[in-house]
Protein backbone atom coordinates (compact mmCIF):
# COMPACT_ATOMS: atom_id res chain seq x y z
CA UNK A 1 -11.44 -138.36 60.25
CA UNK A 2 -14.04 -140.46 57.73
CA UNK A 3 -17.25 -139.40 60.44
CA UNK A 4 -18.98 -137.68 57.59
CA UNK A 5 -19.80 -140.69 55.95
CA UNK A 6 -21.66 -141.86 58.86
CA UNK A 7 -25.10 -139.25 57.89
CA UNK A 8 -24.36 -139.89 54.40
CA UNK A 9 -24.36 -143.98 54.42
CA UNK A 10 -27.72 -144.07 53.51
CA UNK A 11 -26.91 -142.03 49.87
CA UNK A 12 -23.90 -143.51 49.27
CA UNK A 13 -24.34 -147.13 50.65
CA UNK A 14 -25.24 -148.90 47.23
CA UNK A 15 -22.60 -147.49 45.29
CA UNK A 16 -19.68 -148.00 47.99
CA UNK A 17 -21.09 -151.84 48.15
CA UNK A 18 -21.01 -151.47 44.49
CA UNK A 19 -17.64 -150.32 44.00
CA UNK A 20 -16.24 -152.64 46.49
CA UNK A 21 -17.54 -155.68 45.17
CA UNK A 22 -16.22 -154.45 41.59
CA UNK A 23 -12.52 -153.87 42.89
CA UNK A 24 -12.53 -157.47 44.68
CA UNK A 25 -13.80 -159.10 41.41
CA UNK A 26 -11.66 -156.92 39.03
CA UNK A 27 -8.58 -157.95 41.46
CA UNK A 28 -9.38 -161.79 41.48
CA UNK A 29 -9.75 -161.36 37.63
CA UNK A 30 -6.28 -160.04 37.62
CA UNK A 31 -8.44 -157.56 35.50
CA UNK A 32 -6.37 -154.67 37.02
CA UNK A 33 -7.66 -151.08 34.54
CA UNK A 34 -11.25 -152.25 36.25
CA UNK A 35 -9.81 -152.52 39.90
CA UNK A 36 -7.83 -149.44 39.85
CA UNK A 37 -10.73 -147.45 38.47
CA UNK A 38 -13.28 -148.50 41.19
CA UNK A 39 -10.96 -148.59 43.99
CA UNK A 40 -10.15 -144.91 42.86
CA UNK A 41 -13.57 -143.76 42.66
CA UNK A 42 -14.44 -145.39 46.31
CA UNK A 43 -11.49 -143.95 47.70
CA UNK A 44 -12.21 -140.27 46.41
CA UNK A 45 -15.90 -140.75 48.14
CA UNK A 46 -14.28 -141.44 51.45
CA UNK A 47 -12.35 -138.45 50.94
CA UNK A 48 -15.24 -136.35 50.06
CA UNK A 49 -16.92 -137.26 53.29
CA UNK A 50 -13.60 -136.36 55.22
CA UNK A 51 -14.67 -134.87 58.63
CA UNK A 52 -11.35 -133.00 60.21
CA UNK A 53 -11.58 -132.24 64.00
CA UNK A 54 -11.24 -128.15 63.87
CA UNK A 55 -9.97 -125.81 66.48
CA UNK A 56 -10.35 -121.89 66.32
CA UNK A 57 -7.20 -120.29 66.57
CA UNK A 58 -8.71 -117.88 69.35
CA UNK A 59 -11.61 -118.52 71.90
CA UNK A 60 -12.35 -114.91 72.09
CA UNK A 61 -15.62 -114.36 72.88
CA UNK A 62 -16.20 -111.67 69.78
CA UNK A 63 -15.35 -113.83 66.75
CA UNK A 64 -17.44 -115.37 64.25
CA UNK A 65 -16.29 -118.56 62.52
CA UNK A 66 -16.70 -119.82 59.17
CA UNK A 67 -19.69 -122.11 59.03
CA UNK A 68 -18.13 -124.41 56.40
CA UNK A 69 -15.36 -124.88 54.08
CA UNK A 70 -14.84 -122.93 50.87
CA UNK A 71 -14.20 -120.11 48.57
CA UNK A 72 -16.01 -116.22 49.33
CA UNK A 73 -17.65 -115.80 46.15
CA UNK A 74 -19.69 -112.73 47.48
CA UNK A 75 -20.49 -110.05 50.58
CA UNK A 76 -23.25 -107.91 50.41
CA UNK A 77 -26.23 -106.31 51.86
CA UNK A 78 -29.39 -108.35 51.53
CA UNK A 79 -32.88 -108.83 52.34
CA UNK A 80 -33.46 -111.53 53.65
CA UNK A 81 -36.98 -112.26 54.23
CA UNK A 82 -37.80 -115.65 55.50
CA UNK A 83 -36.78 -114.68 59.07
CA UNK A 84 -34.90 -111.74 59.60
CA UNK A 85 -37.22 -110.00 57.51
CA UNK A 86 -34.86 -106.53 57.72
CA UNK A 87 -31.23 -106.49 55.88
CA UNK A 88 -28.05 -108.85 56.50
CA UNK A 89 -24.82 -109.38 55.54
CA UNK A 90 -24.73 -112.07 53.45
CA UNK A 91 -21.67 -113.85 53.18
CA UNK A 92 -21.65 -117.05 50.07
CA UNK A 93 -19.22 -119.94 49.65
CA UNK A 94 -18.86 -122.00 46.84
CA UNK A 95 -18.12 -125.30 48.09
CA UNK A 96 -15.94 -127.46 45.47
CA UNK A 97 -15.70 -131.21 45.32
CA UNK A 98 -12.32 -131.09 46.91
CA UNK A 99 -13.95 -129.36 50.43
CA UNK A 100 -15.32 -130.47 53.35
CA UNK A 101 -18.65 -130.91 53.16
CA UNK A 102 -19.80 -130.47 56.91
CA UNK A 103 -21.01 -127.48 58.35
CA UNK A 104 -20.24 -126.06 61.58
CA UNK A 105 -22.23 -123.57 64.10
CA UNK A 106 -20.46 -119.93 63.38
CA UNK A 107 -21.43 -119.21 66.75
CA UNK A 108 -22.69 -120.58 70.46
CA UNK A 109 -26.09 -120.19 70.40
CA UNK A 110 -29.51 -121.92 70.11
CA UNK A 111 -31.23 -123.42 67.63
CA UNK A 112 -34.20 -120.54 66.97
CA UNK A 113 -35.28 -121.28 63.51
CA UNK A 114 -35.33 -123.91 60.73
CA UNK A 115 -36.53 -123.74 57.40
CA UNK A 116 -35.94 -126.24 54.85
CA UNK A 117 -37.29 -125.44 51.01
CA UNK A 118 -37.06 -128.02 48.18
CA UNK A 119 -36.50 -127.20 44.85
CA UNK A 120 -34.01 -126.75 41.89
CA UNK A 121 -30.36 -127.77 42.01
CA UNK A 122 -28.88 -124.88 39.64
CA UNK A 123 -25.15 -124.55 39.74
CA UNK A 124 -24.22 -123.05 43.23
CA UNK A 125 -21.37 -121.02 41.97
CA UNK A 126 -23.74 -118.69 40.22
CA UNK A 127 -24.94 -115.30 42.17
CA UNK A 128 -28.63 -116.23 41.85
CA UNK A 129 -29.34 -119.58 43.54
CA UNK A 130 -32.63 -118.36 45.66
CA UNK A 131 -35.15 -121.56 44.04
CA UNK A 132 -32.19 -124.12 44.44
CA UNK A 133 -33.07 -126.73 47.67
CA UNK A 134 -31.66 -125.01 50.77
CA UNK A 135 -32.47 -125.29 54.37
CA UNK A 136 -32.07 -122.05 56.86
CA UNK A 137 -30.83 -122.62 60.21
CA UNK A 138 -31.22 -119.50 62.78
CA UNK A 139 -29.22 -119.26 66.07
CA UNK A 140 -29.71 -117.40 68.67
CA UNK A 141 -26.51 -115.34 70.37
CA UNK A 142 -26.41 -113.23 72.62
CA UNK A 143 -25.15 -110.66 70.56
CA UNK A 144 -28.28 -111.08 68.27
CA UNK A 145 -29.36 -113.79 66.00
CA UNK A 146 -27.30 -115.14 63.08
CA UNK A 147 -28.13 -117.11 60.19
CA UNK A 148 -26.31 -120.21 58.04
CA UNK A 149 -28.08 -121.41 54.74
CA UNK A 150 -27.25 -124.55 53.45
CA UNK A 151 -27.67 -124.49 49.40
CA UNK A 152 -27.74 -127.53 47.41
CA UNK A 153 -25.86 -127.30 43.82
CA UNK A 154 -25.99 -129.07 40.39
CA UNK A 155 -24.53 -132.18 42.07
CA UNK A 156 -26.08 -132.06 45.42
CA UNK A 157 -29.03 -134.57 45.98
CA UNK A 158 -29.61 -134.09 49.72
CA UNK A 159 -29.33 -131.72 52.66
CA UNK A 160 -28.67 -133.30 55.82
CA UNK A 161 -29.51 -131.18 59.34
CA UNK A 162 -28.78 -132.60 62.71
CA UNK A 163 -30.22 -130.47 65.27
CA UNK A 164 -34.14 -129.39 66.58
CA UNK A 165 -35.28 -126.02 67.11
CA UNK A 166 -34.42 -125.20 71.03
CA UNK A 167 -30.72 -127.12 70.53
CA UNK A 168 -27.81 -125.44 71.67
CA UNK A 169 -24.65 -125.25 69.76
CA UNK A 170 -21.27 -125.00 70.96
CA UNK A 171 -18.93 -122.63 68.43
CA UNK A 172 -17.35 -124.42 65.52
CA UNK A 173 -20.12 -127.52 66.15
CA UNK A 174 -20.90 -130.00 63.55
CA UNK A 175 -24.54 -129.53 62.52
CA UNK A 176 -25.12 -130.68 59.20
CA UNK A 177 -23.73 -131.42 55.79
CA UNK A 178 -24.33 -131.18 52.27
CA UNK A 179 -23.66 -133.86 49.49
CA UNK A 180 -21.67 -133.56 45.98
CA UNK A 181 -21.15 -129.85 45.48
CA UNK A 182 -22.90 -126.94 47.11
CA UNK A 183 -23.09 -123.75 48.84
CA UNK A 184 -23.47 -121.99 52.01
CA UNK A 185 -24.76 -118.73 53.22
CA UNK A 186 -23.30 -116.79 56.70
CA UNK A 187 -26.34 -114.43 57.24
CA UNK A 188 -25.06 -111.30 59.98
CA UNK A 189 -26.25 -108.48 61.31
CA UNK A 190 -25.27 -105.08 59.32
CA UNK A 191 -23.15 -103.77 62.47
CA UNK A 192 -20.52 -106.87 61.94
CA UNK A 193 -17.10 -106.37 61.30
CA UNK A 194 -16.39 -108.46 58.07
CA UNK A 195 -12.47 -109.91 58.37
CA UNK A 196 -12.53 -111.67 55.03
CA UNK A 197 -12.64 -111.09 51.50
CA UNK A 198 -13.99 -111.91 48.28
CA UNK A 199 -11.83 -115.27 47.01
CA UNK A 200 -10.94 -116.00 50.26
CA UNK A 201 -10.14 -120.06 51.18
CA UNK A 202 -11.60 -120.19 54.28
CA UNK A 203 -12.52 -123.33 56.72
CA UNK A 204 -15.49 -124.40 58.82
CA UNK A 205 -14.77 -123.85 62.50
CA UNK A 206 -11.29 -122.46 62.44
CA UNK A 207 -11.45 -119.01 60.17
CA UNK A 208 -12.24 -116.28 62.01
CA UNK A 209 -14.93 -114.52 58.97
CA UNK A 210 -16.09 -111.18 61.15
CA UNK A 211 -16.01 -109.68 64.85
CA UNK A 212 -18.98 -108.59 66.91
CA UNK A 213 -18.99 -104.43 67.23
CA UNK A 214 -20.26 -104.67 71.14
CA UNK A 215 -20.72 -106.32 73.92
CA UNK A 216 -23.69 -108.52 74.52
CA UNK A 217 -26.94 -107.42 75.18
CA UNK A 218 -28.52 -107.11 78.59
């Protein structure tokens, strides 16, 4: 259940040491304001880097999962031009404190493409995020490729990304995570069926977001 934390030790090491060492001394002080305080603050980190096991509710071969947890803020046509280079269904969740912060593979596929871009860390709730630090990660499917951008927000100090171009990802896989606030991009084809809506709650690895039209190509 607490696996995130693992990836994120390294950002969060000091101040869980921190925080630990305050509650023990605030408790031996009998100084007890100080030792609830930290001890609440360490405990909401280890639930921030909560890592559920998920399960789809079907194995069907056509269904597309969310890639993280979250509310739809938008769907639209795009252009994306960094690898697609054509238009996509772009589907955006705003990631709040309270989420999950691991991402999952929407899809089986391999790893085709990654791109990571530093830069600003504007809010990620707002429409326009495209300078903000993100990292795009393209899979390969059978069905044609698929894309999940990881956005960092106003809080969000690091990106984390697991896998190597040429991996292969099972469906609903853990691949990467973001820290303190974020959001993510599901980047589709334009022939998807889209099964969700704007301010939907959905959850990495277990909502079905959108259906394949066809079968696979030859």
């Amino acid at each position: 259940m607490l696996t995130g934390i693992k990836p994120a030790w390294r950002e969060v090491r000091s101040l869980v040491l921190g925080l630990g060492t305050a509650s023990l001394l605030a408790l031996s002080r009998r100084q007890m304001k100080i030792f609830l305080l930290s001890t609440g603050v360490l405990s909401w980190i280890f639930y921030f880097f909560r890592d559920p096991n998920r399960e789809p509710p079907s194995t069907s071969e056509e269904w597309i999962l969310a890639p993280a947890d979250g509310k739809i803020t938008d769907i639209e046509l795009i252009h994306e031009g960094e690898y697609f280079r054509s238009s996509v269904r772009r589907i955006s969740l705003f990631l709040s404190l309270f989420d999950v912060h691991v991402q999952r593979a929407p899809y089986q596929g391999a790893v085709k493409f990654l791109q990571y871009q530093p830069g600003e860390f504007a809010p990620a709730f707002l429409s326009d995020t495209h300078q903000n630090e993100c990292n795009l990660v393209v899979l390969s499917t059978p069905y044609g490729a698929i894309g999940v951008k990881q956005i960092a927000g106003i809080l969000a100090r690091r990106i984390v990304c697991w896998p190597e171009v040429g991996d292969e990802l099972k469906r609903g896989e853990r691949f990467g995570l973001i820290k303190f606030g974020s959001r993510v991009d599901l980047l589709l084809p334009v022939n998807v069926e889209v099964l969700v809506s704007v301010g939907d709650q959905i959850y990495g690895g277990q909502t079905i977001v959108a259906r394949w039209p066809e079968r696979p190509r030859e």
